[in-house]
Protein backbone atom coordinates (compact mmCIF):
# COMPACT_ATOMS: atom_id res chain seq x y z
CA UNK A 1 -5.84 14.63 -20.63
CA UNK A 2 -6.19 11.32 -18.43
CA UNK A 3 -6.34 11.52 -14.55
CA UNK A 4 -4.05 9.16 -13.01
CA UNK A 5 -3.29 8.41 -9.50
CA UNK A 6 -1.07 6.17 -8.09
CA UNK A 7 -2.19 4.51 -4.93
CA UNK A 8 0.01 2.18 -3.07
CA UNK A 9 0.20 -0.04 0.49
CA UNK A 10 3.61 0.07 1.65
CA UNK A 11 4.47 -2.12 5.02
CA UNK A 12 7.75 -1.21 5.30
CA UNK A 13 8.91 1.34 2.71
CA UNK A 14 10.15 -0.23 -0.33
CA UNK A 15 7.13 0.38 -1.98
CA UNK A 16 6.55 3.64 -1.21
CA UNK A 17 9.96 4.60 -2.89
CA UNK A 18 8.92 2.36 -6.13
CA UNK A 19 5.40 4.29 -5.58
CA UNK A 20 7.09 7.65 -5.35
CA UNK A 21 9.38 6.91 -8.57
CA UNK A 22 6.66 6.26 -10.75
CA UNK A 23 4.53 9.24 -10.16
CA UNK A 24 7.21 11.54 -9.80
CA UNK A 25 8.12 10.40 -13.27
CA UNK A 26 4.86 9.18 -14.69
CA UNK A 27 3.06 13.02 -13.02
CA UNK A 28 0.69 10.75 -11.18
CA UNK A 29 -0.45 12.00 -8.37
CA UNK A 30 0.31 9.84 -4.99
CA UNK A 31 -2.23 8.23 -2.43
CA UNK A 32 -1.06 5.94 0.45
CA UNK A 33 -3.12 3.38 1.51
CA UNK A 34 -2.87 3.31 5.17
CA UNK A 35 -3.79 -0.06 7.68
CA UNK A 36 -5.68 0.93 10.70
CA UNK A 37 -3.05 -0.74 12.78
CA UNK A 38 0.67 0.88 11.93
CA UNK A 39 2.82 -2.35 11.47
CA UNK A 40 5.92 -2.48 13.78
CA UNK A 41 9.50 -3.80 13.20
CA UNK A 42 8.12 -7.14 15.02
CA UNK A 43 5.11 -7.43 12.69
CA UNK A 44 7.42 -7.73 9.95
CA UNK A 45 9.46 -9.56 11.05
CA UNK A 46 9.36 -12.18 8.36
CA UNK A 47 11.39 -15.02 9.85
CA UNK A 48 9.12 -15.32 12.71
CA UNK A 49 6.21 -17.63 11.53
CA UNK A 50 4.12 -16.00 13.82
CA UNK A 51 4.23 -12.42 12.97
CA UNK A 52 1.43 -10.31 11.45
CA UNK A 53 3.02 -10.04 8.47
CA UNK A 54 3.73 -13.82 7.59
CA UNK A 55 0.22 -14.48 9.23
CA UNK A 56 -1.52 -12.68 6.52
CA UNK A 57 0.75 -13.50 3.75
CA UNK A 58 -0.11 -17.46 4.70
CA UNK A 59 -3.50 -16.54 5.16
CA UNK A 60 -5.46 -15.02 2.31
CA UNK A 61 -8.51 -14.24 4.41
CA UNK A 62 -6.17 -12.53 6.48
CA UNK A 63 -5.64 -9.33 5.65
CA UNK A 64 -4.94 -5.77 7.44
CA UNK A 65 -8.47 -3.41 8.04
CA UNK A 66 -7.26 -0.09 6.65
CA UNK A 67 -7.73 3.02 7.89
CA UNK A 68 -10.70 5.15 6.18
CA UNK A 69 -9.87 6.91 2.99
CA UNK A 70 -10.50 10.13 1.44
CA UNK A 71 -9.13 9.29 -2.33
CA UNK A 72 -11.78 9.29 -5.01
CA UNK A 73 -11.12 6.77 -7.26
CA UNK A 74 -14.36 7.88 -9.92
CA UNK A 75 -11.81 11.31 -10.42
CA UNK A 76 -9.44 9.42 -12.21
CA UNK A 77 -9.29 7.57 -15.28
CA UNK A 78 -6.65 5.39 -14.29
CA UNK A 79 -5.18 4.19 -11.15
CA UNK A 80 -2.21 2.04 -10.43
CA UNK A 81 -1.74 -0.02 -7.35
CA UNK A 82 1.22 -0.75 -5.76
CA UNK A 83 1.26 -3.28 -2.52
CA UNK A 84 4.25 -5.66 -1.30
């Protein structure tokens, strides 16, 4: 049987429910891939030019440290990532 997991980044929760859908339907199991620094409703604020999250999205060197993970990727034979 293959080992799937589905890990997925998820700024402000739209891809967490897309995440959730697929292994709840797929029987993936779930990881979240957490940034060190929690965004807040400011960060994502995507009209402001200056927030975080338009920073890094302009940016390609620019991108969110995450926080330390415990998900062993060589367990699985497949993994799907989901990000924004």
């Amino acid at each position: 049987m293959v080992k799937k997991l589905v890990a997925y980044f998820s700024a402000s929760g739209v891809t967490k429910k897309v995440a959730e859908m697929i292994s709840e339907v797929s029987g993936c199991e779930l990881y979240e891939i957490k940034p060190k620094q929690a965004y807040t409703k400011a960060d994502l604020n995507w009209m402001d030019k200056n927030s975080r999250s338009s920073v890094e999205m302009k940016d390609k060197t620019s991108r969110p440290e995450i926080k330390p993970t415990d998900a062993k990727a060589a367990d699985y034979d497949e993994i799907l990532i989901g990000f924004p």
